[in-house]
Protein backbone atom coordinates (compact mmCIF):
# COMPACT_ATOMS: atom_id res chain seq x y z
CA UNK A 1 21.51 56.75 74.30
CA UNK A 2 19.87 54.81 77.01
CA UNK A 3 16.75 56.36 76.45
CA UNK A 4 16.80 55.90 72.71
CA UNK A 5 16.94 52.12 73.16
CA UNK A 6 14.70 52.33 76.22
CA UNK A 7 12.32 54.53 73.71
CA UNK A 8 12.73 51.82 70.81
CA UNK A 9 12.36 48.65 73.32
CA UNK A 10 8.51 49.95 74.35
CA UNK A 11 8.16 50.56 70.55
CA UNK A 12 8.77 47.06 69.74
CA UNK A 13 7.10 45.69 72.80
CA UNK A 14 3.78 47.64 71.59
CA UNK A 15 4.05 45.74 68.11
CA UNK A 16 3.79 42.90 69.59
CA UNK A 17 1.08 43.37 72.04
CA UNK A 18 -0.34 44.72 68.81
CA UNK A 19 -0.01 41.77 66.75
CA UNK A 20 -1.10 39.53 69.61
CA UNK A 21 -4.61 41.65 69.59
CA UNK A 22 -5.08 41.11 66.17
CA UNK A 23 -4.85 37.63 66.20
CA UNK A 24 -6.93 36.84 69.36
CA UNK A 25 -9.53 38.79 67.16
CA UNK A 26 -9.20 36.55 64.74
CA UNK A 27 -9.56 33.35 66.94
CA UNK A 28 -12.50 34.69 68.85
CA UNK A 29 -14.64 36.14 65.68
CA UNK A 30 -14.15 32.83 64.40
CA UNK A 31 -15.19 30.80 67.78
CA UNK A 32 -18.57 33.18 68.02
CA UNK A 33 -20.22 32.34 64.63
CA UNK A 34 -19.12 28.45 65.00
CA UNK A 35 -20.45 28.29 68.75
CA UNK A 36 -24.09 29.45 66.92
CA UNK A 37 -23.78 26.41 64.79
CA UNK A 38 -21.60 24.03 66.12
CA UNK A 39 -23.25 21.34 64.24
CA UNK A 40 -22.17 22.71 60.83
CA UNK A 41 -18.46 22.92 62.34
CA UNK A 42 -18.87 19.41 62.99
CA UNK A 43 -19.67 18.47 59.49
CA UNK A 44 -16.88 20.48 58.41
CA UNK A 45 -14.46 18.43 60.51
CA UNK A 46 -16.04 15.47 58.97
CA UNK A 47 -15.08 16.65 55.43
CA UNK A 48 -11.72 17.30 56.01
CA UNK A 49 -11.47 14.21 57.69
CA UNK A 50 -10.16 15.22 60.97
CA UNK A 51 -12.77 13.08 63.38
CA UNK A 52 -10.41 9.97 62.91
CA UNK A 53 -9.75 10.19 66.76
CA UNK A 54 -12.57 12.13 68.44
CA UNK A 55 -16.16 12.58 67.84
CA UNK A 56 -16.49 15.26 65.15
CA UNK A 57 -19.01 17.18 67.70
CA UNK A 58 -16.67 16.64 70.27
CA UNK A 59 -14.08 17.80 68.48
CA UNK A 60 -16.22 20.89 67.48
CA UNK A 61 -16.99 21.56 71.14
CA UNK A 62 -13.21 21.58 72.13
CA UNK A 63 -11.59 24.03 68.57
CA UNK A 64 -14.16 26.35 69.69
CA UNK A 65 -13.10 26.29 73.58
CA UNK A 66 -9.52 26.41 72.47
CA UNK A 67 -9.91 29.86 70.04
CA UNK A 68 -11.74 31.35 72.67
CA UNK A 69 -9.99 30.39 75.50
CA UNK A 70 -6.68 31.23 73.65
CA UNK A 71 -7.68 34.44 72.00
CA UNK A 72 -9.26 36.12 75.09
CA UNK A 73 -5.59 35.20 76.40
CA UNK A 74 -3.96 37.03 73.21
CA UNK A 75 -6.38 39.42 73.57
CA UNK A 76 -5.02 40.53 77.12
CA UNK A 77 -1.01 39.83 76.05
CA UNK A 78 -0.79 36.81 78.24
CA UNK A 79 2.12 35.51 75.63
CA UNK A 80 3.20 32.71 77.94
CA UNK A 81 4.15 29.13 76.38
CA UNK A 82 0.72 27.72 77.78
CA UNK A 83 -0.50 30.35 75.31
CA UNK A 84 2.04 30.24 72.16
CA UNK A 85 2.31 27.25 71.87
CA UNK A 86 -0.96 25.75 71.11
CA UNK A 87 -2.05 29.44 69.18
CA UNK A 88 0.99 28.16 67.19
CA UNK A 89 -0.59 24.60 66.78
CA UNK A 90 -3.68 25.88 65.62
CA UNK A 91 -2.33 28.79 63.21
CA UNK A 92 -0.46 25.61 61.65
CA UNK A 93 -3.60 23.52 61.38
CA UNK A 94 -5.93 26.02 59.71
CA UNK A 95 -3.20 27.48 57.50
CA UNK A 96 -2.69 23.78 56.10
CA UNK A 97 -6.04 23.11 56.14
CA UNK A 98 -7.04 25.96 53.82
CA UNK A 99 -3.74 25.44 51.66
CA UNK A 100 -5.07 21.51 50.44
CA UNK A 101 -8.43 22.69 50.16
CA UNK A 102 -6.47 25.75 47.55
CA UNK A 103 -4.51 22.78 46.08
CA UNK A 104 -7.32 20.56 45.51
CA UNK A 105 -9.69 23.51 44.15
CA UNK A 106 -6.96 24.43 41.50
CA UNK A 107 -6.76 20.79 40.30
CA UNK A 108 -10.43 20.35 39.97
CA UNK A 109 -11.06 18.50 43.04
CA UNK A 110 -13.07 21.06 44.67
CA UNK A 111 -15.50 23.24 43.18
CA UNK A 112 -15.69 27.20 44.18
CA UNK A 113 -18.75 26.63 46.59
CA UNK A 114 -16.59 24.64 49.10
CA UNK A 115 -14.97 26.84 51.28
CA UNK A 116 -13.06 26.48 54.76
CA UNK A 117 -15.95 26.91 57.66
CA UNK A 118 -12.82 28.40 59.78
CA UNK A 119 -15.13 31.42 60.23
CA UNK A 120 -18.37 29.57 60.40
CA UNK A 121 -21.95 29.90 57.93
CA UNK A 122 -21.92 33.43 58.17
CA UNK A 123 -18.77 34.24 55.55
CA UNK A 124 -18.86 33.22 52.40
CA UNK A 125 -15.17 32.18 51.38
CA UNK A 126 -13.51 30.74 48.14
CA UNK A 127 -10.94 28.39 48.50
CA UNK A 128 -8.35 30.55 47.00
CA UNK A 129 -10.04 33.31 49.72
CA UNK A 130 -9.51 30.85 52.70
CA UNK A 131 -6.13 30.31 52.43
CA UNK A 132 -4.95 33.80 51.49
CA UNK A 133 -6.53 35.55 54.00
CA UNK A 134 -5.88 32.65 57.10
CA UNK A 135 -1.98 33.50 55.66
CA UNK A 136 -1.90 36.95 56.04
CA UNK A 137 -4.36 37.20 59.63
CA UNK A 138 -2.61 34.59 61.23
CA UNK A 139 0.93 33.61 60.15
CA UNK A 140 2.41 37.43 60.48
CA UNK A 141 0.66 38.28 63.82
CA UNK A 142 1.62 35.20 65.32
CA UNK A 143 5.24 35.64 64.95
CA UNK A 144 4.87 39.39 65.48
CA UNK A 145 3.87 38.11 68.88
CA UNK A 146 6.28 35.36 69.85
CA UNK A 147 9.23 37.08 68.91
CA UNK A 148 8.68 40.63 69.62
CA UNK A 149 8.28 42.29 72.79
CA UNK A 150 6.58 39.66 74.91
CA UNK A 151 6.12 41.58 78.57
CA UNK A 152 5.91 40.36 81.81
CA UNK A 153 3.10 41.39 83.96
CA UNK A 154 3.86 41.74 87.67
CA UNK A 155 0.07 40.65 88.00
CA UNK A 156 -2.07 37.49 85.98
CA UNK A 157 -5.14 37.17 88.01
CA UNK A 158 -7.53 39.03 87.07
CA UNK A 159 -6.62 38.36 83.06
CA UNK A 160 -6.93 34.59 84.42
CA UNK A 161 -10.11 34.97 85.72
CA UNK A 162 -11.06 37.06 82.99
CA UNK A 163 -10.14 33.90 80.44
CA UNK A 164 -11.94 32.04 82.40
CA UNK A 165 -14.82 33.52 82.53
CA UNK A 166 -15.28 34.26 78.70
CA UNK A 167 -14.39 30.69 77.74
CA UNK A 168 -16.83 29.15 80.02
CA UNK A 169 -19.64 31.34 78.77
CA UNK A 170 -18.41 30.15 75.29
CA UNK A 171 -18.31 26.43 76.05
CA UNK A 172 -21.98 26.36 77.71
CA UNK A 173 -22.67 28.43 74.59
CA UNK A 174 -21.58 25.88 72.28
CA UNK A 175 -23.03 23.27 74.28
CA UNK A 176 -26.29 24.74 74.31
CA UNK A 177 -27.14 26.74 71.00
CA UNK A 178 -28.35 23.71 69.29
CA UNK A 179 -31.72 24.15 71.02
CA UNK A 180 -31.92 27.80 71.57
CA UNK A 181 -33.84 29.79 68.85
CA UNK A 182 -30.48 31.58 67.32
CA UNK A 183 -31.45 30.29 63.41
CA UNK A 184 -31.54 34.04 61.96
CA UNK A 185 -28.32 35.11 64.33
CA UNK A 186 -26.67 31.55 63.29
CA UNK A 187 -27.43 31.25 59.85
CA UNK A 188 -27.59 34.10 56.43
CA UNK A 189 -31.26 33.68 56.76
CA UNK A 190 -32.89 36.03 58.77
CA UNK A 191 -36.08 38.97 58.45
CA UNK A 192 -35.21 41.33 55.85
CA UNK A 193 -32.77 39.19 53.96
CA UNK A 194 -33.62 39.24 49.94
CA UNK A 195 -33.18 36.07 47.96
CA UNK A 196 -30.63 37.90 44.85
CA UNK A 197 -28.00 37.70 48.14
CA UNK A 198 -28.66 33.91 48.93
CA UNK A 199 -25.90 32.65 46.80
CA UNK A 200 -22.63 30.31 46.35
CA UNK A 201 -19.30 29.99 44.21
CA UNK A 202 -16.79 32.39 43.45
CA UNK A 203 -17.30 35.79 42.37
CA UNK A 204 -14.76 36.42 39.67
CA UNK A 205 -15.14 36.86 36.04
CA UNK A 206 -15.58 32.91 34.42
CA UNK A 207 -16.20 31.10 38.01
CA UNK A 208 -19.51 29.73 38.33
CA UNK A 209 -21.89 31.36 40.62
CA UNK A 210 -25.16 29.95 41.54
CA UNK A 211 -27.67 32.36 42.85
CA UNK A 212 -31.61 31.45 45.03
CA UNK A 213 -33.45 34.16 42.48
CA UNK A 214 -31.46 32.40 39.41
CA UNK A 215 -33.00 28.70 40.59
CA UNK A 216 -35.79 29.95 41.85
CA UNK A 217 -36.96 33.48 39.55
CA UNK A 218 -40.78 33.45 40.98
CA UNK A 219 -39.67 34.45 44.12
CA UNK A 220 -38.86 38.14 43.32
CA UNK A 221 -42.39 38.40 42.81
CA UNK A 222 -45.66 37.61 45.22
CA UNK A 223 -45.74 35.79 48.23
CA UNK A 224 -44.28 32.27 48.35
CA UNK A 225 -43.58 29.59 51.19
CA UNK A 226 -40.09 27.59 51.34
CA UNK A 227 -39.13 24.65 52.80
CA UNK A 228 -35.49 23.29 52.89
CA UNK A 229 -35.30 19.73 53.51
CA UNK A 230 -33.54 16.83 52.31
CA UNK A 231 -35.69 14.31 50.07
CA UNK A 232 -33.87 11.16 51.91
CA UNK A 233 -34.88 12.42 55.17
CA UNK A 234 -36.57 9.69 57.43
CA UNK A 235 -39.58 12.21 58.42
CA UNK A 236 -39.83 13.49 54.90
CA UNK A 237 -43.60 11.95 54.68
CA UNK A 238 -44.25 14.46 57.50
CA UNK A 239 -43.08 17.60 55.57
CA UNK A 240 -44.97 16.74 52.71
CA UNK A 241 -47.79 16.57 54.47
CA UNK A 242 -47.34 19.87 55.62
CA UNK A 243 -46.58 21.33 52.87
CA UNK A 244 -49.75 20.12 51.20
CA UNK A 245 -51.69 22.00 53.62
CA UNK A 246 -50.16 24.52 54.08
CA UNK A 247 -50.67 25.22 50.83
CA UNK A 248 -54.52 25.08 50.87
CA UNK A 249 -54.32 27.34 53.77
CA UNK A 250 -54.14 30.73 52.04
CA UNK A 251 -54.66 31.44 48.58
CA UNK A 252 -51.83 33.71 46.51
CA UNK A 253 -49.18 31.45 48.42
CA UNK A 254 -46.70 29.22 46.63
CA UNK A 255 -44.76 27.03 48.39
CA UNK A 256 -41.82 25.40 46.97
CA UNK A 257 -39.53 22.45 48.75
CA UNK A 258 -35.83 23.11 48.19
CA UNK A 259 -33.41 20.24 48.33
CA UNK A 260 -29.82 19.44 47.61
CA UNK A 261 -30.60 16.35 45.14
CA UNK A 262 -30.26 15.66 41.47
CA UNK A 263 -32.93 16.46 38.81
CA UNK A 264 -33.73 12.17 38.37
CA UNK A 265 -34.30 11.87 42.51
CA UNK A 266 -36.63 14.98 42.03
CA UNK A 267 -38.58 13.05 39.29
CA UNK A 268 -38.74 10.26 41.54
CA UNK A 269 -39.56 11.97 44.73
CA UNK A 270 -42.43 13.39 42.54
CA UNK A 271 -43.50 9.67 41.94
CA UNK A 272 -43.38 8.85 44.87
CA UNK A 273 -45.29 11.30 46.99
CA UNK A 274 -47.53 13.37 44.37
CA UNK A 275 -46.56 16.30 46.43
CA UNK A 276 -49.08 19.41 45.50
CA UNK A 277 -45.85 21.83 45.70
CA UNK A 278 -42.76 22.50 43.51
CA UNK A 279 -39.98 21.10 43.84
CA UNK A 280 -36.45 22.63 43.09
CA UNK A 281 -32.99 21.35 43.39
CA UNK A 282 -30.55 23.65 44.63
CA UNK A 283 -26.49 22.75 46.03
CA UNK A 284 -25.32 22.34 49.37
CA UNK A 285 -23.40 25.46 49.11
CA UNK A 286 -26.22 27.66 48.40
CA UNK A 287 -28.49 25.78 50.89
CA UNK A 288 -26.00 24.59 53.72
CA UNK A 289 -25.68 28.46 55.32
CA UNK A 290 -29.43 29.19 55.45
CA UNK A 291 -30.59 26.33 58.18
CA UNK A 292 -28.91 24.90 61.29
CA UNK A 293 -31.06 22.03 61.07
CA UNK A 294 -33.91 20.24 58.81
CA UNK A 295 -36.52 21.08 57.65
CA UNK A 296 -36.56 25.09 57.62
CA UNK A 297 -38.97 27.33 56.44
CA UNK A 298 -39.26 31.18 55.22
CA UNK A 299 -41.90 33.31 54.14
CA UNK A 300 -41.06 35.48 50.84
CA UNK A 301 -42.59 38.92 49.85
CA UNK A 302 -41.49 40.37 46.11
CA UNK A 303 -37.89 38.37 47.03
CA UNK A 304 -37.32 39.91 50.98
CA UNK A 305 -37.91 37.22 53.35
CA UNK A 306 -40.64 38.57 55.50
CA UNK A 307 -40.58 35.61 58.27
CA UNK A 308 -38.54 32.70 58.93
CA UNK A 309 -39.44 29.01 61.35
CA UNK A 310 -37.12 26.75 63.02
CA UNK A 311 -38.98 23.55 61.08
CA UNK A 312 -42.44 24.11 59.49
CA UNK A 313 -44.95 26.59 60.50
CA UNK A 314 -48.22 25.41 61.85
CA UNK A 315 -50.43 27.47 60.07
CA UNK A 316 -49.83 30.81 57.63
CA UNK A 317 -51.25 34.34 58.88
CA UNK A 318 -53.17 36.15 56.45
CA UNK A 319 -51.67 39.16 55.40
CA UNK A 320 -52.02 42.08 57.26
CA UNK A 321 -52.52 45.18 55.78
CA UNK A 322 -50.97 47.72 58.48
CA UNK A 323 -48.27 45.44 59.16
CA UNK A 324 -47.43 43.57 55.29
CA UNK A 325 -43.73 42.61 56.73
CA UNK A 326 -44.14 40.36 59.87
């Protein structure tokens, strides 16, 4: 008898060690692809409105110190209060979060393209997406691991030190990735990507779904040079001007400027600048996960991107002809 219930006891306590794996996951896969981009995070807060006390970078800085620190903990079964209770705090906030974004996407506040950036650029979520799947990855492992089988170890150093460590990497991380060259390991934009998968909205039969090769169809074939920038930006004179020349730097090359504006502040931008390049309006949604910062620039071959630049290149390569994909 006593080793039935001694035999059931480590069954249960496994379930929750379990459980608490499972959710540290979750917390630190979504701390890595924020601490790449920290600056989208940011804007994020700002748009749910949650820099009314702190800095929204700030604020950034410290969610992303918290998951890690607190899922590397989770990770390792250190299910002490100092633990719990802020993993609870936080399982809370993003469940919420995600459920008013839902609520406001069913009533027509929201359309499909704006998703929760819980899990960074890198996943593309729906609102109805983002709040299912925070429900089920965080609300049942987290009770799973408060109230089931929560062990104590007769030694916490080294899983201290070991928190520690891993959140301090993270933090300088997230400090520092801003100006380190991460664009194609922060961002959906990288060598080898192909335009047809550079897209936004829902993908469900009568949700609208706004594709790169549906705005832009000349890219699936010959070589082309694009640009994202915003038309209000302060240095836009600058990309212009390097766009023009660009241009006149190798023949066969089109180069197009892609910017989140409407069709009349094209027309005027046009007006304005006589740029020798096309211009094409395309939604934050679509754009937003293809640049940490403006402008941004990628070559295209037959719709594959072939090379990408933090900014604007200098000059273009010619082709070369042992080497076509740089």
């Amino acid at each position: 008898m006593m080793t039935s219930m001694s035999a059931r006891s480590k069954t249960w306590s496994w379930i929750g060690t379990v459980a608490a794996l499972i959710l540290g996951l979750v917390f630190l896969v979504a701390a890595v692809p924020k601490a790449l981009d920290p600056i989208a995070f940011a804007e994020q807060i700002r748009f749910e409105g949650l820099d009314f006390a702190l800095p929204a970078g700030f604020l950034a800085w410290l969610v992303i110190v918290a998951e890690t620190c607190l899922g590397v903990a989770l990770i390792l079964d250190l299910r002490r209060r100092w633990v719990l209770v802020p993993t609870g705090f936080l399982v809370a906030l993003f469940v919420f979060l995600t459920a008013r974004s839902y609520l406001r996407w069913m009533r027509g506040d929201l359309d499909d393209g704006s998703a929760c950036g819980c899990f960074g650029n890198l996943v593309e979520r729906s609102p109805a997406e983002a709040f299912w799947q925070d429900l089920l990855l965080l609300v049942p492992p987290f009770l799973l691991a408060v109230f089931v089988g929560r062990r104590d170890y007769a030694s916490q150093r080294w899983r201290l030190a070991v928190v520690a460590a891993v959140t301090a990497a993270m933090a300088i991380l997230a400090w520092a990735s801003p100006s380190l060259p991460l664009d194609d390991a922060a961002t959906r934009l990288g060598v080898g990507a192909r335009v047809v998968d550079f897209c936004a909205g829902a993908d469900a039969p009568g949700a609208e779904r706004v594709c790169l090769d549906i705005l832009v169809p000349e890219l699936l074939e010959g070589t082309h040079l694009v640009a994202l920038d915003d038309l209000d930006n302060a240095q836009i004179e600058a990309t212009v001007d390097a766009l023009n020349e660009l241009g006149a730097q190798r023949s066969g090359v089109s180069v197009w400027l892609l910017a989140d504006a409407s069709n009349e502040r094209v027309q005027a931008f046009f007006w304005e600048w006589g740029p020798r390049f096309e211009v094409r309006e395309a939604p934050l949604p679509l754009l937003r996960p293809l640049y940490r910062t403006l402008p941004r620039a990628f070559e295209v071959e037959d719709g594959t991107v072939t090379a990408t630049w933090a900014g604007l290149p200098d000059h273009l390569d010619p082709p070369d002809p042992d080497h076509p994909t740089r």
